[in-house]
PDB file of N, CA and C in Angstrom:
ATOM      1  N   UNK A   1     176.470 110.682  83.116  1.00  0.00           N
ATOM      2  CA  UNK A   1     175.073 110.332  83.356  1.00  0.00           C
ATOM      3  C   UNK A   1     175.012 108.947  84.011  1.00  0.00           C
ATOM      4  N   UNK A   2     174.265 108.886  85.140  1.00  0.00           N
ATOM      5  CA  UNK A   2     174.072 107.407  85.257  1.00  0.00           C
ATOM      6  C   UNK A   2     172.899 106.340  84.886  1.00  0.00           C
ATOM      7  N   UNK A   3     172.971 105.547  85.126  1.00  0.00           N
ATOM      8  CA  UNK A   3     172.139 104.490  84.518  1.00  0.00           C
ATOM      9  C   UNK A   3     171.159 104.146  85.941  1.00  0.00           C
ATOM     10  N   UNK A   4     169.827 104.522  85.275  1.00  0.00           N
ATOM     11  CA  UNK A   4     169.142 104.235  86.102  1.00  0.00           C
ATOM     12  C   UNK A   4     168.246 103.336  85.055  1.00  0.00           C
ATOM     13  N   UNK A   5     167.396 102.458  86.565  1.00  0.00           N
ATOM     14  CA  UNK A   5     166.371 101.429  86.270  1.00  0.00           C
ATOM     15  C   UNK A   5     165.342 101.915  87.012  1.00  0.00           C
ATOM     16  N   UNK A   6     164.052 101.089  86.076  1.00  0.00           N
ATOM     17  CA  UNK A   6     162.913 101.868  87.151  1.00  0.00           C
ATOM     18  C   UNK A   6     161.963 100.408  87.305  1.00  0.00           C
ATOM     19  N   UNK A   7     161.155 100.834  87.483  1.00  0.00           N
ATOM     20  CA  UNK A   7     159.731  99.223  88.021  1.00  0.00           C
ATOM     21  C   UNK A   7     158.530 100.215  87.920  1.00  0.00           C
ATOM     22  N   UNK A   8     157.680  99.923  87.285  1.00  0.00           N
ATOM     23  CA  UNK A   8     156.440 100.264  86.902  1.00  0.00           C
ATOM     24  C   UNK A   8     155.257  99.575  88.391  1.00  0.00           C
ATOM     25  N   UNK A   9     154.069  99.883  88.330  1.00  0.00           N
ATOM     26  CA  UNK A   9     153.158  99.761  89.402  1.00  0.00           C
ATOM     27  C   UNK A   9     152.993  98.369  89.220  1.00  0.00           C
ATOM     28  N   UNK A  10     152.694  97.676  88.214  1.00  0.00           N
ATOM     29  CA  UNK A  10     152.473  96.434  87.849  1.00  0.00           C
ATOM     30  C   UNK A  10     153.828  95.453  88.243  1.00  0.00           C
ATOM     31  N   UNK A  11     155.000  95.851  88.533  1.00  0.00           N
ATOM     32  CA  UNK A  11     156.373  94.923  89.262  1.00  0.00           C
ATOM     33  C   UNK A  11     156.526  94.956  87.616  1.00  0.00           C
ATOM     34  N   UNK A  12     156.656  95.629  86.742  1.00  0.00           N
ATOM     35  CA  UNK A  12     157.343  95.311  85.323  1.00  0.00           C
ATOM     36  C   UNK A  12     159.133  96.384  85.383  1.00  0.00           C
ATOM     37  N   UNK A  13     159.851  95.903  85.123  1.00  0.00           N
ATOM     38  CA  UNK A  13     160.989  96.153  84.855  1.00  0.00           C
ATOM     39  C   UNK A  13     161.778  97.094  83.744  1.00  0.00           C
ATOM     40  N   UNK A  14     162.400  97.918  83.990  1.00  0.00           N
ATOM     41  CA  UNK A  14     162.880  98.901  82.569  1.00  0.00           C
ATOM     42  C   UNK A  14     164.181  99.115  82.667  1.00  0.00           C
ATOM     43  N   UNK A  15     164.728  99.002  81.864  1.00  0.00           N
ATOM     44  CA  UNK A  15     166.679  99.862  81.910  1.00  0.00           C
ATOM     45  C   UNK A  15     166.786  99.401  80.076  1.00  0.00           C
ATOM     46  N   UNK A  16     167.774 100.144  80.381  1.00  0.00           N
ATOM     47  CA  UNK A  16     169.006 100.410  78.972  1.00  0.00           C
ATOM     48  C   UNK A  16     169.673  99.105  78.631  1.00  0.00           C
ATOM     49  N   UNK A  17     169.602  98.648  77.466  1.00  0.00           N
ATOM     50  CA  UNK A  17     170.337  97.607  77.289  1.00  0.00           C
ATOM     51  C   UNK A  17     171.095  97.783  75.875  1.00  0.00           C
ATOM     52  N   UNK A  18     172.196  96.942  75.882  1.00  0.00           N
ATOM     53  CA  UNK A  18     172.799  96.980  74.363  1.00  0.00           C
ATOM     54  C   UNK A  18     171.864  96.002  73.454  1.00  0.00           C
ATOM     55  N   UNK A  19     172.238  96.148  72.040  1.00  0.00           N
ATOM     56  CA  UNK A  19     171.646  95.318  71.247  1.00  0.00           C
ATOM     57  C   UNK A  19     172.690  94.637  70.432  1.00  0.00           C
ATOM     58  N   UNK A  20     172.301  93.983  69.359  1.00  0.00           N
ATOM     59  CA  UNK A  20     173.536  93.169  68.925  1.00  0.00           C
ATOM     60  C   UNK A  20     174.128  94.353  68.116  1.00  0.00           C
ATOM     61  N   UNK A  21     175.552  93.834  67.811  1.00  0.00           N
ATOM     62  CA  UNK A  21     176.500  94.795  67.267  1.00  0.00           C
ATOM     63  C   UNK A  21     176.800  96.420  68.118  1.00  0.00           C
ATOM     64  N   UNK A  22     177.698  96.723  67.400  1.00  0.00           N
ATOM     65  CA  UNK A  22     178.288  98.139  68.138  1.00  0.00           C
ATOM     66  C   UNK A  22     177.094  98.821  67.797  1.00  0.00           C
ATOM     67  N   UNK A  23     177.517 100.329  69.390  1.00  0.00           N
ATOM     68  CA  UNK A  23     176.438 101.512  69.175  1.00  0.00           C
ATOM     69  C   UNK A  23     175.371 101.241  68.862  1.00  0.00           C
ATOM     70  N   UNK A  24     174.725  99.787  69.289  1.00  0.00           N
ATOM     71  CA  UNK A  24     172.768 100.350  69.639  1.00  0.00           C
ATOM     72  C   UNK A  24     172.751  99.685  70.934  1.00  0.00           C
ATOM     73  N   UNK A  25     171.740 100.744  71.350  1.00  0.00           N
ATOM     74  CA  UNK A  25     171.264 100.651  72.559  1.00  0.00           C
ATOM     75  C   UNK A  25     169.875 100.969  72.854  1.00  0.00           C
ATOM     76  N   UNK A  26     169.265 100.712  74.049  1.00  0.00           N
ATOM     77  CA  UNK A  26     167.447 100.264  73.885  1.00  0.00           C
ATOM     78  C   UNK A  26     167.037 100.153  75.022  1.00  0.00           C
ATOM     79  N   UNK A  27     165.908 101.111  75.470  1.00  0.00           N
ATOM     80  CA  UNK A  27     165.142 100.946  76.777  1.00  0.00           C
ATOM     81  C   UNK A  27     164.464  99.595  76.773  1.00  0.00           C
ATOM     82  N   UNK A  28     164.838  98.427  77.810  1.00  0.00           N
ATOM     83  CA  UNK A  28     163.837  97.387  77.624  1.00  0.00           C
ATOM     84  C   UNK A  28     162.751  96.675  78.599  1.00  0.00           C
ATOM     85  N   UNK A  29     162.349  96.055  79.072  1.00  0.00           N
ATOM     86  CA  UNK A  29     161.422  95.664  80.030  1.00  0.00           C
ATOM     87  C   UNK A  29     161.248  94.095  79.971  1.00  0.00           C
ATOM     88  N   UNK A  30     161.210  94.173  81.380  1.00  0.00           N
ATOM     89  CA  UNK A  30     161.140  92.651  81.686  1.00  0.00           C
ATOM     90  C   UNK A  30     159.778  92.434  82.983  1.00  0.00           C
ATOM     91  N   UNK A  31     158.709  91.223  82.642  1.00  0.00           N
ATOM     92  CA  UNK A  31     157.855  91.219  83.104  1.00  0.00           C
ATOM     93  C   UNK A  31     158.363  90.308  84.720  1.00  0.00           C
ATOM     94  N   UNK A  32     157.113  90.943  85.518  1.00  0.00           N
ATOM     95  CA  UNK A  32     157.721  90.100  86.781  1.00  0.00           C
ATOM     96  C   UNK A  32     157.789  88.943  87.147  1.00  0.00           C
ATOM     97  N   UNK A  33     157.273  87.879  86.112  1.00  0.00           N
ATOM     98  CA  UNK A  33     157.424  86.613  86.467  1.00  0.00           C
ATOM     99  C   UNK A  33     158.962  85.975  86.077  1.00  0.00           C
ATOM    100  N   UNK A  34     159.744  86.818  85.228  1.00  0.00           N
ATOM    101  CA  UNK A  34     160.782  86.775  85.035  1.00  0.00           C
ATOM    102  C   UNK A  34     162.276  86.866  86.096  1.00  0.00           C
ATOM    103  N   UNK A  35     163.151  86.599  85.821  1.00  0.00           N
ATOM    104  CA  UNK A  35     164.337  86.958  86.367  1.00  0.00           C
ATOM    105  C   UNK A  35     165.949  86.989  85.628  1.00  0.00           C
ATOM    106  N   UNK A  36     166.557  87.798  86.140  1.00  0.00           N
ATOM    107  CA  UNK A  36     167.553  87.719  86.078  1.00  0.00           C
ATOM    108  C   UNK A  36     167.895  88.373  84.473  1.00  0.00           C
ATOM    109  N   UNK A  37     168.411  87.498  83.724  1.00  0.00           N
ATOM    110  CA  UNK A  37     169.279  88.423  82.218  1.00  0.00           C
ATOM    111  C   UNK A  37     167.909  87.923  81.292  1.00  0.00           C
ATOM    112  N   UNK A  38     166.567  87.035  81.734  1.00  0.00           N
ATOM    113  CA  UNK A  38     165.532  86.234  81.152  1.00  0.00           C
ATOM    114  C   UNK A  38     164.716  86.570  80.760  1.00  0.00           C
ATOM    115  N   UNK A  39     164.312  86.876  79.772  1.00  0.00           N
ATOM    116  CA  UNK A  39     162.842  88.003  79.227  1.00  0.00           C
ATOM    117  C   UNK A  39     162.572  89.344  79.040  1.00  0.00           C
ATOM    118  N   UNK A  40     163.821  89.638  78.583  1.00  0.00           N
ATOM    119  CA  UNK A  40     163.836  91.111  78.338  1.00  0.00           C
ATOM    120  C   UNK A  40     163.460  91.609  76.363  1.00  0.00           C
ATOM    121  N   UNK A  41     162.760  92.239  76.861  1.00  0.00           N
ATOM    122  CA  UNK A  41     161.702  92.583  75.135  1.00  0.00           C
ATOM    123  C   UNK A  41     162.596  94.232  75.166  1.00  0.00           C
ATOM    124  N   UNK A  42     162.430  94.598  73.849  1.00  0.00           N
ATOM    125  CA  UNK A  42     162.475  96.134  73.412  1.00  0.00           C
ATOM    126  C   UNK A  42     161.416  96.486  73.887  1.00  0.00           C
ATOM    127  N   UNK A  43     161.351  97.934  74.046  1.00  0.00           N
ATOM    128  CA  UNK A  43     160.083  98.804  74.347  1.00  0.00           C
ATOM    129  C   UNK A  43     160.464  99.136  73.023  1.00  0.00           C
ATOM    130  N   UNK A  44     158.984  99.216  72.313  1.00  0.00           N
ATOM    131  CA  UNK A  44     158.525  99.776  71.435  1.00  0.00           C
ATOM    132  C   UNK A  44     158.173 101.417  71.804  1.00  0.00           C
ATOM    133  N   UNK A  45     158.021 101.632  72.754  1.00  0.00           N
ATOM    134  CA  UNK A  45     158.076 103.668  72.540  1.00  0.00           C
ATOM    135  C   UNK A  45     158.948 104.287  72.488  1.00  0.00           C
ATOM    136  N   UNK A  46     160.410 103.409  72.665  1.00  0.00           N
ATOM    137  CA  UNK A  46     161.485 104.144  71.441  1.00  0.00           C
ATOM    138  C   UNK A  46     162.173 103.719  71.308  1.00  0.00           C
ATOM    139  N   UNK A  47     163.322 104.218  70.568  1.00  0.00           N
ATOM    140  CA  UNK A  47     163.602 103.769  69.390  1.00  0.00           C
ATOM    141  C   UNK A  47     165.554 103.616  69.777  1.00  0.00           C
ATOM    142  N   UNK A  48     166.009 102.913  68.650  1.00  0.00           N
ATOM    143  CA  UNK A  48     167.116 102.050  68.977  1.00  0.00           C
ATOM    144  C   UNK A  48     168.194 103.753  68.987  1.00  0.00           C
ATOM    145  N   UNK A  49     168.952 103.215  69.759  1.00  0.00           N
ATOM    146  CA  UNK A  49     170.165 105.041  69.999  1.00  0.00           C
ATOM    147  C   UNK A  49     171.421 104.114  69.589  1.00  0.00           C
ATOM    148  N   UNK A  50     172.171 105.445  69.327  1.00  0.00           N
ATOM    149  CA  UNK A  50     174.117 104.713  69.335  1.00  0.00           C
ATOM    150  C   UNK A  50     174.718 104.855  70.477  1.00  0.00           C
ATOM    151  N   UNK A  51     173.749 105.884  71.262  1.00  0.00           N
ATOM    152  CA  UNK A  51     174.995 105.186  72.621  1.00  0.00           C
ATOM    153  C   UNK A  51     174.042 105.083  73.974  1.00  0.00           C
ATOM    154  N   UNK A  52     174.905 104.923  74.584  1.00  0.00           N
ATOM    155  CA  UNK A  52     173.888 104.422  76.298  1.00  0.00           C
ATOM    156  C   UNK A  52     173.319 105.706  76.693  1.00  0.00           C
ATOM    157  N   UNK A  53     173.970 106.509  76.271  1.00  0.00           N
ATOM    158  CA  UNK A  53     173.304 108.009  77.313  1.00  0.00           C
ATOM    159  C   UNK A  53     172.142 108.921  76.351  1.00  0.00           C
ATOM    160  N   UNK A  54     171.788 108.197  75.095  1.00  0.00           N
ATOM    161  CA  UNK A  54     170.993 108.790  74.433  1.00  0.00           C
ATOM    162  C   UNK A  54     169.419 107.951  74.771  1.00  0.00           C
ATOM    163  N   UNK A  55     169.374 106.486  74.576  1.00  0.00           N
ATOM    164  CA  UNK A  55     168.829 105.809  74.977  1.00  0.00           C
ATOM    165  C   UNK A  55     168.303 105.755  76.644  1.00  0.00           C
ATOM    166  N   UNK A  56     169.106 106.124  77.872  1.00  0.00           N
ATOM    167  CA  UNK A  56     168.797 106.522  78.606  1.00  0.00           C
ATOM    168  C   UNK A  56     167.818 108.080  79.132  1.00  0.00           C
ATOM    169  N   UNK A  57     168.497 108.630  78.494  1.00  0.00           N
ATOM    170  CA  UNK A  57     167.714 109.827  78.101  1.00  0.00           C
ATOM    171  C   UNK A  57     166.111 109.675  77.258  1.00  0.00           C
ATOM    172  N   UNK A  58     166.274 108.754  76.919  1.00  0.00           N
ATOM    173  CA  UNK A  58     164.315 108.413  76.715  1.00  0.00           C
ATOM    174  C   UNK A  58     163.965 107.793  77.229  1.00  0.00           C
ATOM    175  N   UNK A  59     164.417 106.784  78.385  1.00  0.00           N
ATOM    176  CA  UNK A  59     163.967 105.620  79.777  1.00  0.00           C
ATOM    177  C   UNK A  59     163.769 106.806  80.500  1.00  0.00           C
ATOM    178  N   UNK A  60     164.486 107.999  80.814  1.00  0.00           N
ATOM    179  CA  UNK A  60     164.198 108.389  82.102  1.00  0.00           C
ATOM    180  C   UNK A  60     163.325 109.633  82.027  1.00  0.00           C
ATOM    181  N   UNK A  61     162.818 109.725  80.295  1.00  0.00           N
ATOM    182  CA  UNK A  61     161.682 110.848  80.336  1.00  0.00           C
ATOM    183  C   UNK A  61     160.248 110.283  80.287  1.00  0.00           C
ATOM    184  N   UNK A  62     160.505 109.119  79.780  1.00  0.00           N
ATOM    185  CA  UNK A  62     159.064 108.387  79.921  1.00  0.00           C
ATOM    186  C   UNK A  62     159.048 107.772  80.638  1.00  0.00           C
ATOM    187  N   UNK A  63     159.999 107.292  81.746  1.00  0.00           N
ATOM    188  CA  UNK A  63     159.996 107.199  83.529  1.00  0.00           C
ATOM    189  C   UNK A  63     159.160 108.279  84.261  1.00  0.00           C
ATOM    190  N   UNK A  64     159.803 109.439  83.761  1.00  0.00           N
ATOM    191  CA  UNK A  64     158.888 110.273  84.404  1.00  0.00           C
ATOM    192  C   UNK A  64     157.700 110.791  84.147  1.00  0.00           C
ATOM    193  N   UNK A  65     157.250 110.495  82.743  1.00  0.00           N
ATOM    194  CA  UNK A  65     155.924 111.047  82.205  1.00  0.00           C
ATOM    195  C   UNK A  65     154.634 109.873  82.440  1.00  0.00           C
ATOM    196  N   UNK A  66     155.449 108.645  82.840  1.00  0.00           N
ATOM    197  CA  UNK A  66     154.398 107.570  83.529  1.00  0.00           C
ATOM    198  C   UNK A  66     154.458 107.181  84.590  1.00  0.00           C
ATOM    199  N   UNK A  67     155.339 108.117  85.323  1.00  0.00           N
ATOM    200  CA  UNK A  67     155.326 108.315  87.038  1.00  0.00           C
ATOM    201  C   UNK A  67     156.089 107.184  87.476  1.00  0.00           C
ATOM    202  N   UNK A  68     157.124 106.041  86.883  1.00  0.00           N
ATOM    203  CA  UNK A  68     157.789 104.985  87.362  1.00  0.00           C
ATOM    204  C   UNK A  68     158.695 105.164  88.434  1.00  0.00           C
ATOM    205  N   UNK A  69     159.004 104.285  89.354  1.00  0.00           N
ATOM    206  CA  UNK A  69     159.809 104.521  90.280  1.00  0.00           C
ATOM    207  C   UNK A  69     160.929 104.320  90.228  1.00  0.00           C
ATOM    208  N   UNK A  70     162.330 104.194  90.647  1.00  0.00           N
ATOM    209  CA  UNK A  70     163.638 103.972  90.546  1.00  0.00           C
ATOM    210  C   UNK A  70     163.852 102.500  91.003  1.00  0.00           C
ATOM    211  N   UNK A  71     164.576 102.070  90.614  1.00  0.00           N
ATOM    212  CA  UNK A  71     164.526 100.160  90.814  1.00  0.00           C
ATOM    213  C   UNK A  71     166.076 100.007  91.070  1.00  0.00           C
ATOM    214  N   UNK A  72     166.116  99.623  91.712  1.00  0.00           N
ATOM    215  CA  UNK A  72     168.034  99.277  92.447  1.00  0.00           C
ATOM    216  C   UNK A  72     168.487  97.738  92.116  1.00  0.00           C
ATOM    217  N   UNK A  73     167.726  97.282  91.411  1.00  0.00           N
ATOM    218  CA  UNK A  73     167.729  95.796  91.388  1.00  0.00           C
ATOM    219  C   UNK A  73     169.092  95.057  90.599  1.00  0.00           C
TER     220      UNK A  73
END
């Protein structure tokens, strides 16, 4: 599976990130006044996974159920 990122209409930011310690992982978002590794929050619409491809797998269904675009960034 690959890892995709997306950008919302508003320039807000989304991908998969680890969390502290082994096996969690977390769709997160970063607002656009931000940059770089700087301001990245959990999304609260879901929930912490054990691995990258489970957690991805809920970035890229509520990517698509709120119409987000793909972000190469």
């Amino acid at each position: 599976m690959s890892e995709k990122k997306y950008i919302d209409s508003r320039g807000w930011k989304y991908q998969v990130m680890p969390g502290l310690g082994e096996n969690t992982y977390k769709a997160r978002y970063q607002r656009p006044e931000k940059q770089g590794d700087v301001g990245w929050k959990g999304l609260a619409a879901v929930p912490w996974r054990e691995t990258r491809e489970a957690a991805q797998t809920d970035l890229d269904q509520l990517a698509e159920k709120k119409g987000w675009a793909e972000w190469n960034g």
